[in-house]
PDB file of N, CA and C in Angstrom:
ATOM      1  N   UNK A   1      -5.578  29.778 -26.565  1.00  0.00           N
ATOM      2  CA  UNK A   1      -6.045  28.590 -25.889  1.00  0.00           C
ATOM      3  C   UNK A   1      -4.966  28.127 -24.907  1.00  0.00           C
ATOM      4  N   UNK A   2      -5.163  27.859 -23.875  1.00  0.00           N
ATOM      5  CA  UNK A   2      -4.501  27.184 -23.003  1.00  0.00           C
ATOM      6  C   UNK A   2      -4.132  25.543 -22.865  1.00  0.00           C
ATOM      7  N   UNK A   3      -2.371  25.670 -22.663  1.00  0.00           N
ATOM      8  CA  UNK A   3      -1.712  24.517 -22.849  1.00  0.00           C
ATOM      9  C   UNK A   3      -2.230  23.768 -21.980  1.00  0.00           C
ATOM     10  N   UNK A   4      -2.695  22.329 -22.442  1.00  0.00           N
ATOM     11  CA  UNK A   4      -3.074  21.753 -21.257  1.00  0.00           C
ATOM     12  C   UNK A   4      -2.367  20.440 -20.974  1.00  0.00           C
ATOM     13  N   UNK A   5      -0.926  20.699 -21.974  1.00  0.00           N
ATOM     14  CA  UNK A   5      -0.256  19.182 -21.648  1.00  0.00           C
ATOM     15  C   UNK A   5       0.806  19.827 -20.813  1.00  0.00           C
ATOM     16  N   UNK A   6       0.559  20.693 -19.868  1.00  0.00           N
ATOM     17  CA  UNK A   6       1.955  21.233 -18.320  1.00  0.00           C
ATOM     18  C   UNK A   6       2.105  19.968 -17.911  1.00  0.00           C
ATOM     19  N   UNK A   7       3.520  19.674 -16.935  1.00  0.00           N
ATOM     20  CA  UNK A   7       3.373  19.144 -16.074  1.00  0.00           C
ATOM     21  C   UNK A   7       3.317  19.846 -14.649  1.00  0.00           C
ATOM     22  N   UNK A   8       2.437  19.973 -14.046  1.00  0.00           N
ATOM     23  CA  UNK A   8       2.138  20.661 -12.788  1.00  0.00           C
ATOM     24  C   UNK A   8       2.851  19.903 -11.700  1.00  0.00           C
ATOM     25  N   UNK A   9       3.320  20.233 -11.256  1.00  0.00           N
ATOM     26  CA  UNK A   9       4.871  19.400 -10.154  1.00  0.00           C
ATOM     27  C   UNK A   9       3.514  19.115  -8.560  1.00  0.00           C
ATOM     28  N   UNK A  10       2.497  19.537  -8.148  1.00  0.00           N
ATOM     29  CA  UNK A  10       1.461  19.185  -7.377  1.00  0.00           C
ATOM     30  C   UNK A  10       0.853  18.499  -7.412  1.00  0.00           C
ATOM     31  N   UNK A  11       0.816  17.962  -9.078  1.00  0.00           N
ATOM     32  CA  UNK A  11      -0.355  16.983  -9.558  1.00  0.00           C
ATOM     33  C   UNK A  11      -0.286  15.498  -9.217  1.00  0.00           C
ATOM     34  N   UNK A  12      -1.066  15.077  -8.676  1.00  0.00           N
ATOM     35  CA  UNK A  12      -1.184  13.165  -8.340  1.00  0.00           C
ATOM     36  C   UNK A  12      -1.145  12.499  -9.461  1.00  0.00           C
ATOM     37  N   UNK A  13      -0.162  12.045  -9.665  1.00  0.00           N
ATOM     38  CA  UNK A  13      -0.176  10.897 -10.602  1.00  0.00           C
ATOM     39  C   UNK A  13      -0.682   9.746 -10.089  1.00  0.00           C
ATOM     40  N   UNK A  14      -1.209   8.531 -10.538  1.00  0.00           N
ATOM     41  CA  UNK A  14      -1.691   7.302 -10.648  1.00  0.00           C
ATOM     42  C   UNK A  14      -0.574   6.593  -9.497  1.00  0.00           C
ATOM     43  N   UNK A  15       0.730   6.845 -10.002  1.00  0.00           N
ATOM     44  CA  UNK A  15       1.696   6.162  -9.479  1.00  0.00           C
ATOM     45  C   UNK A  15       1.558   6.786  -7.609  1.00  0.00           C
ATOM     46  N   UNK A  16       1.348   8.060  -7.874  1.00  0.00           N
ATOM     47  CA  UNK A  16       1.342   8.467  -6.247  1.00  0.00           C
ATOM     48  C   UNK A  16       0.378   8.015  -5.849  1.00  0.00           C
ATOM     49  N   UNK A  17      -1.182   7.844  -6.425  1.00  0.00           N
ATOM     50  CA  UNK A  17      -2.184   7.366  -5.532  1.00  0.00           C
ATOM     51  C   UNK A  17      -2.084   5.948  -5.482  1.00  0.00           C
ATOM     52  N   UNK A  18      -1.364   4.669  -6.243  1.00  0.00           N
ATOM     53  CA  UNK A  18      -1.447   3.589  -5.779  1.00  0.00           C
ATOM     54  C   UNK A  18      -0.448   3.356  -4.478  1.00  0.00           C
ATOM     55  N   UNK A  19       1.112   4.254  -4.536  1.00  0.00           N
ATOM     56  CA  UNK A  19       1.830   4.211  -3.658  1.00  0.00           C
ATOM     57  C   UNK A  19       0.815   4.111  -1.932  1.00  0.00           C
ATOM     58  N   UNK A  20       0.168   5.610  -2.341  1.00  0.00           N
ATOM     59  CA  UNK A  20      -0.641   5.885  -1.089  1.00  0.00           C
ATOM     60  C   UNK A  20      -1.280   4.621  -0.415  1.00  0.00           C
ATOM     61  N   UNK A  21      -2.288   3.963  -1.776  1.00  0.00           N
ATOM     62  CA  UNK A  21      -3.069   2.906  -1.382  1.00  0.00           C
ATOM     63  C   UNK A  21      -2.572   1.855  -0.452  1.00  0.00           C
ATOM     64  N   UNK A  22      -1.514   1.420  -1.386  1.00  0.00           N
ATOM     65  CA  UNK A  22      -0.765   0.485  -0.425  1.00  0.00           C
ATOM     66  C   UNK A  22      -0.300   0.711   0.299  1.00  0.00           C
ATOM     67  N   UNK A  23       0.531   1.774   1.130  1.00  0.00           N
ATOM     68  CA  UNK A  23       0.737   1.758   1.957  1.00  0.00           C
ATOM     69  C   UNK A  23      -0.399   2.051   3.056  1.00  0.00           C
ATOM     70  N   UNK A  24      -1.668   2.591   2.733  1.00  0.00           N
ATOM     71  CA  UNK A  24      -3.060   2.225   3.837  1.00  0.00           C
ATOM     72  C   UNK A  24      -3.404   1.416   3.798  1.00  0.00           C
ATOM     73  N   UNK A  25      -2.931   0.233   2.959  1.00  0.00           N
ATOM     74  CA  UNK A  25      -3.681  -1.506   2.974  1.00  0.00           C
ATOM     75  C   UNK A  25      -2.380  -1.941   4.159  1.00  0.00           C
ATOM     76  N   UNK A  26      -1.381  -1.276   3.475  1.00  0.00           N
ATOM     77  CA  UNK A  26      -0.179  -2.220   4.768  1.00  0.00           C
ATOM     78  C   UNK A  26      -0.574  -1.935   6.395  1.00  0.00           C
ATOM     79  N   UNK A  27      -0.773  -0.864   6.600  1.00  0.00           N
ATOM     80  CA  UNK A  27      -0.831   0.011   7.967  1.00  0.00           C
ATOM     81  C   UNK A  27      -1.933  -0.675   8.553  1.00  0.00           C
ATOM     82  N   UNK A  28      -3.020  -0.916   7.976  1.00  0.00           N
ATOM     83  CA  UNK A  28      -4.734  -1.255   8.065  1.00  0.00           C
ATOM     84  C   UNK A  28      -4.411  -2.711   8.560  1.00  0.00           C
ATOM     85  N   UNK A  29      -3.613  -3.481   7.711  1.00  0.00           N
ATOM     86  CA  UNK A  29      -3.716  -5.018   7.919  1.00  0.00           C
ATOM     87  C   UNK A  29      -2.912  -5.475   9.007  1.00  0.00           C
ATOM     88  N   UNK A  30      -1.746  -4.407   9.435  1.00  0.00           N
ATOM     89  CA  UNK A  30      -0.618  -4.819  10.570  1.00  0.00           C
ATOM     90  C   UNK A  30      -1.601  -4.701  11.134  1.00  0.00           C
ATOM     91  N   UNK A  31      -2.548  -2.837  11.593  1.00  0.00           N
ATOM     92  CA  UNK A  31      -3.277  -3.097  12.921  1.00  0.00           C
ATOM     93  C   UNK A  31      -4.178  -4.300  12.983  1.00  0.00           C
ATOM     94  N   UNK A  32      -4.962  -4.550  12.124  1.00  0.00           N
ATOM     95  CA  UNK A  32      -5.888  -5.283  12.163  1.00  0.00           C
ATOM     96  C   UNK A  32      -5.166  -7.004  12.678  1.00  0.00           C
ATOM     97  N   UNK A  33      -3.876  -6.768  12.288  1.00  0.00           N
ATOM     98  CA  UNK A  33      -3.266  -8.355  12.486  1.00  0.00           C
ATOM     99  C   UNK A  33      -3.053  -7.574  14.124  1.00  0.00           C
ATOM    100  N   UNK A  34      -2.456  -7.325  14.722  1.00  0.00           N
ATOM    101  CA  UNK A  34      -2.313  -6.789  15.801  1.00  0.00           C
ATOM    102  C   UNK A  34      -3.651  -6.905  16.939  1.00  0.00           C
ATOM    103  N   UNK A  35      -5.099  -6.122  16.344  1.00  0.00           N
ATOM    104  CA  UNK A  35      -6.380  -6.107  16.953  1.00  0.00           C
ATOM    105  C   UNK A  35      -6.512  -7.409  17.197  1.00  0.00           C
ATOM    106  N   UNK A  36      -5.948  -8.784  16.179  1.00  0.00           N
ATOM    107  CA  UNK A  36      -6.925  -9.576  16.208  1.00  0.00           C
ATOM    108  C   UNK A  36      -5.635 -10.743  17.368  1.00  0.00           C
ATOM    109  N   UNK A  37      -4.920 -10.296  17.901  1.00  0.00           N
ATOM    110  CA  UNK A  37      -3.933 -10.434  18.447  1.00  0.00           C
ATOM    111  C   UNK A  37      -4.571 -10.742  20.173  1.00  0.00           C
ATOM    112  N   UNK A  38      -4.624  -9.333  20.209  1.00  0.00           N
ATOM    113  CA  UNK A  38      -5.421  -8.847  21.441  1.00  0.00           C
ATOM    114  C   UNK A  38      -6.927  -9.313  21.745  1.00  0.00           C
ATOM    115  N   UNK A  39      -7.370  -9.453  20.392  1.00  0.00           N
ATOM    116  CA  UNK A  39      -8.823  -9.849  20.885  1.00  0.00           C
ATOM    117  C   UNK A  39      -8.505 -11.469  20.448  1.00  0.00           C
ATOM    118  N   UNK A  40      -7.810 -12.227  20.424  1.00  0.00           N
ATOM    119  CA  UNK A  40      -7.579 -13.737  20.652  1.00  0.00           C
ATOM    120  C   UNK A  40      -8.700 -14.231  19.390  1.00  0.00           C
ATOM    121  N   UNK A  41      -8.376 -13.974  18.349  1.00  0.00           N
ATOM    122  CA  UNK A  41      -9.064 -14.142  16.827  1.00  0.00           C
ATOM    123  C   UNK A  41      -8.297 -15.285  16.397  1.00  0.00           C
ATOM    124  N   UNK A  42      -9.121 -16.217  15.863  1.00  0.00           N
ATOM    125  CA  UNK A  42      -8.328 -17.422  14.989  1.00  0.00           C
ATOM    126  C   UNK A  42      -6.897 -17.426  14.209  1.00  0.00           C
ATOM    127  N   UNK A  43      -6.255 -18.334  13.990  1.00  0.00           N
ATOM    128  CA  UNK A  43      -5.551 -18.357  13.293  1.00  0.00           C
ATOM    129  C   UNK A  43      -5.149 -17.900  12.089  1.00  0.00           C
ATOM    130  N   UNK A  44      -6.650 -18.261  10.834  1.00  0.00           N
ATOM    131  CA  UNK A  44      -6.656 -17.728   9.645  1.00  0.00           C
ATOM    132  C   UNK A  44      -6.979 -16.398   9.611  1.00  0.00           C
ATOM    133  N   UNK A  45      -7.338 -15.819  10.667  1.00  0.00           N
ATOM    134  CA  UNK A  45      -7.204 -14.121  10.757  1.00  0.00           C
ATOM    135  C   UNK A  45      -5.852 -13.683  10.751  1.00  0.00           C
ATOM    136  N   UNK A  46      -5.172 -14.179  11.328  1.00  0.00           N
ATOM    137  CA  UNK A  46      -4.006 -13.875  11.654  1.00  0.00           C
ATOM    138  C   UNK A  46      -3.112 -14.329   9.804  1.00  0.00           C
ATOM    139  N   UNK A  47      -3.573 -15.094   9.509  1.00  0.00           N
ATOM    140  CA  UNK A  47      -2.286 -15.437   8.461  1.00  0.00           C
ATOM    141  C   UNK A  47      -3.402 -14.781   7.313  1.00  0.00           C
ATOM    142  N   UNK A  48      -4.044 -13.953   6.719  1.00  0.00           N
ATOM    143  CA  UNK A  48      -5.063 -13.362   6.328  1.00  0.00           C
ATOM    144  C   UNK A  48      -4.606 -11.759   6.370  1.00  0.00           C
ATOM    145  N   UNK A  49      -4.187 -11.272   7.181  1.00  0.00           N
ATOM    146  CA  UNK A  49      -3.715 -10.594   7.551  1.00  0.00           C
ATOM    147  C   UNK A  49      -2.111 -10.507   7.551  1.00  0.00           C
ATOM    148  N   UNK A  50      -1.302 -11.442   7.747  1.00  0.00           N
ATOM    149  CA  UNK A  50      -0.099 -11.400   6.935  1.00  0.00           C
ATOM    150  C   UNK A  50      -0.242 -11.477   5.915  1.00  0.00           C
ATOM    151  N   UNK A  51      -0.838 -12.276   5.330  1.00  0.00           N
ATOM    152  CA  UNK A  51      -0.536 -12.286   3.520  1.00  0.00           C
ATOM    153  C   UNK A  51      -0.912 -10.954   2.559  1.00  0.00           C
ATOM    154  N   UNK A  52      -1.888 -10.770   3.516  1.00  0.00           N
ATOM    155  CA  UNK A  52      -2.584  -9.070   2.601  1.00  0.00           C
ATOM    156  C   UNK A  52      -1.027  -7.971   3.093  1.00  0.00           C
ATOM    157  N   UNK A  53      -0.527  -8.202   4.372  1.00  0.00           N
ATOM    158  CA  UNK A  53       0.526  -7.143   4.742  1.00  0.00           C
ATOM    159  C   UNK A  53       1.890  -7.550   3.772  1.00  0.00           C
ATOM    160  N   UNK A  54       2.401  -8.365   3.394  1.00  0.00           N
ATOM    161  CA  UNK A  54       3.518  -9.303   2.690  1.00  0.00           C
ATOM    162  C   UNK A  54       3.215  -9.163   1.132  1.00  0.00           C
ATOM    163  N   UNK A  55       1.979  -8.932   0.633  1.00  0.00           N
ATOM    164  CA  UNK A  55       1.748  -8.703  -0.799  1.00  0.00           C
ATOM    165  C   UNK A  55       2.009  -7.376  -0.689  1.00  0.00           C
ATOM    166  N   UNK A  56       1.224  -6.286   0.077  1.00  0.00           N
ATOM    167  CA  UNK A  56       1.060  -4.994   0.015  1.00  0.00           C
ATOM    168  C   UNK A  56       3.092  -4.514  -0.422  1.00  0.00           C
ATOM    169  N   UNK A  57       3.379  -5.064   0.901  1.00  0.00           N
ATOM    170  CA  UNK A  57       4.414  -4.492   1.180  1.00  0.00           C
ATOM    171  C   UNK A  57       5.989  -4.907   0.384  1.00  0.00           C
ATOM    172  N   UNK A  58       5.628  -6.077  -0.296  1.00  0.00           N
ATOM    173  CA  UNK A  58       6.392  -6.549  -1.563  1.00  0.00           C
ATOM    174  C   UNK A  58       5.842  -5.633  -3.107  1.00  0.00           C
ATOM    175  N   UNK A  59       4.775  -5.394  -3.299  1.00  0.00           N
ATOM    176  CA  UNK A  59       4.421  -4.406  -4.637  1.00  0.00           C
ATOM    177  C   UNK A  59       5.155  -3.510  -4.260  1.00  0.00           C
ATOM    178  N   UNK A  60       5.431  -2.775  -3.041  1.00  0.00           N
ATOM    179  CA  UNK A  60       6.368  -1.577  -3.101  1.00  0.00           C
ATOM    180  C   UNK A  60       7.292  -1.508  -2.887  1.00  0.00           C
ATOM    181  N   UNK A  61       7.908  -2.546  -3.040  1.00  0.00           N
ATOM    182  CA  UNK A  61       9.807  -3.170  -2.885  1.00  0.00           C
ATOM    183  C   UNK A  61       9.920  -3.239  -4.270  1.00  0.00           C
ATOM    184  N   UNK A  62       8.983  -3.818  -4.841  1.00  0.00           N
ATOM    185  CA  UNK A  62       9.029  -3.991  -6.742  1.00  0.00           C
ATOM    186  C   UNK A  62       8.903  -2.881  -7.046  1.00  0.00           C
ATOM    187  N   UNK A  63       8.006  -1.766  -7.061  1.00  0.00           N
ATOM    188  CA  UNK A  63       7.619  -0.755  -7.685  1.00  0.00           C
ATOM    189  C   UNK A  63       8.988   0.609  -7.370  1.00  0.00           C
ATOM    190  N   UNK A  64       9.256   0.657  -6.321  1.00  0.00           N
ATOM    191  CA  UNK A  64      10.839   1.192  -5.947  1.00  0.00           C
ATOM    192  C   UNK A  64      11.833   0.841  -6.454  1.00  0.00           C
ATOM    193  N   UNK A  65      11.742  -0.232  -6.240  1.00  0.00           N
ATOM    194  CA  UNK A  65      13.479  -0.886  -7.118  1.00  0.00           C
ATOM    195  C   UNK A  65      12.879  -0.836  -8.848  1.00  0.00           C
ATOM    196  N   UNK A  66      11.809  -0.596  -9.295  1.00  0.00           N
ATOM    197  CA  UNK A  66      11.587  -0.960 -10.632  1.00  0.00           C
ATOM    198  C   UNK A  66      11.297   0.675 -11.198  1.00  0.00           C
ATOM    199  N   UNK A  67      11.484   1.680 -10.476  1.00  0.00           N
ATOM    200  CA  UNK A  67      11.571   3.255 -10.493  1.00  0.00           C
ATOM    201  C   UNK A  67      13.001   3.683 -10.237  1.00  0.00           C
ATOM    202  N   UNK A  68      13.740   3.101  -9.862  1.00  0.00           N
ATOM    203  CA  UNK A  68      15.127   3.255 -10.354  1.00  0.00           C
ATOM    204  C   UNK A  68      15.700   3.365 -11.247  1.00  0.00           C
ATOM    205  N   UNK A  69      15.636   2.345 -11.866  1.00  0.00           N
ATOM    206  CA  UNK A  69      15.903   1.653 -13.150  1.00  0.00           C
ATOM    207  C   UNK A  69      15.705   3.067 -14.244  1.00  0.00           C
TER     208      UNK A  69
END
């Protein structure tokens, strides 16, 4: 029977696909803060868009410094 507790050094862990996530929520929300820049969009777009970029991008200041450790 085949071992099936390997660790396969290719394999996605959880930890790599949330990394991923957030960093496509960060990228998504700058442009989108940016789009809404250019297209002269309200205010609360604009701070809507920081706060989603400032959470994103603080979970992975925590999650780095807390993978050190």
């Amino acid at each position: 029977m085949p071992d099936t507790t390997t660790t396969d050094p290719d394999r996605l862990t959880p930890g790599d696909i949330a990394r991923t996530l957030l960093w496509t929520v960060v990228v998504a929300s700058a442009l989108a803060n940016m789009a809404a820049s250019f297209g002269g969009a309200g205010t609360w777009v604009h701070l809507v868009c920081g706060a989603v970029t400032v959470l994103c991008a603080g979970t992975l200041v925590v999650r780095n410094l807390r993978g050190r450790r």
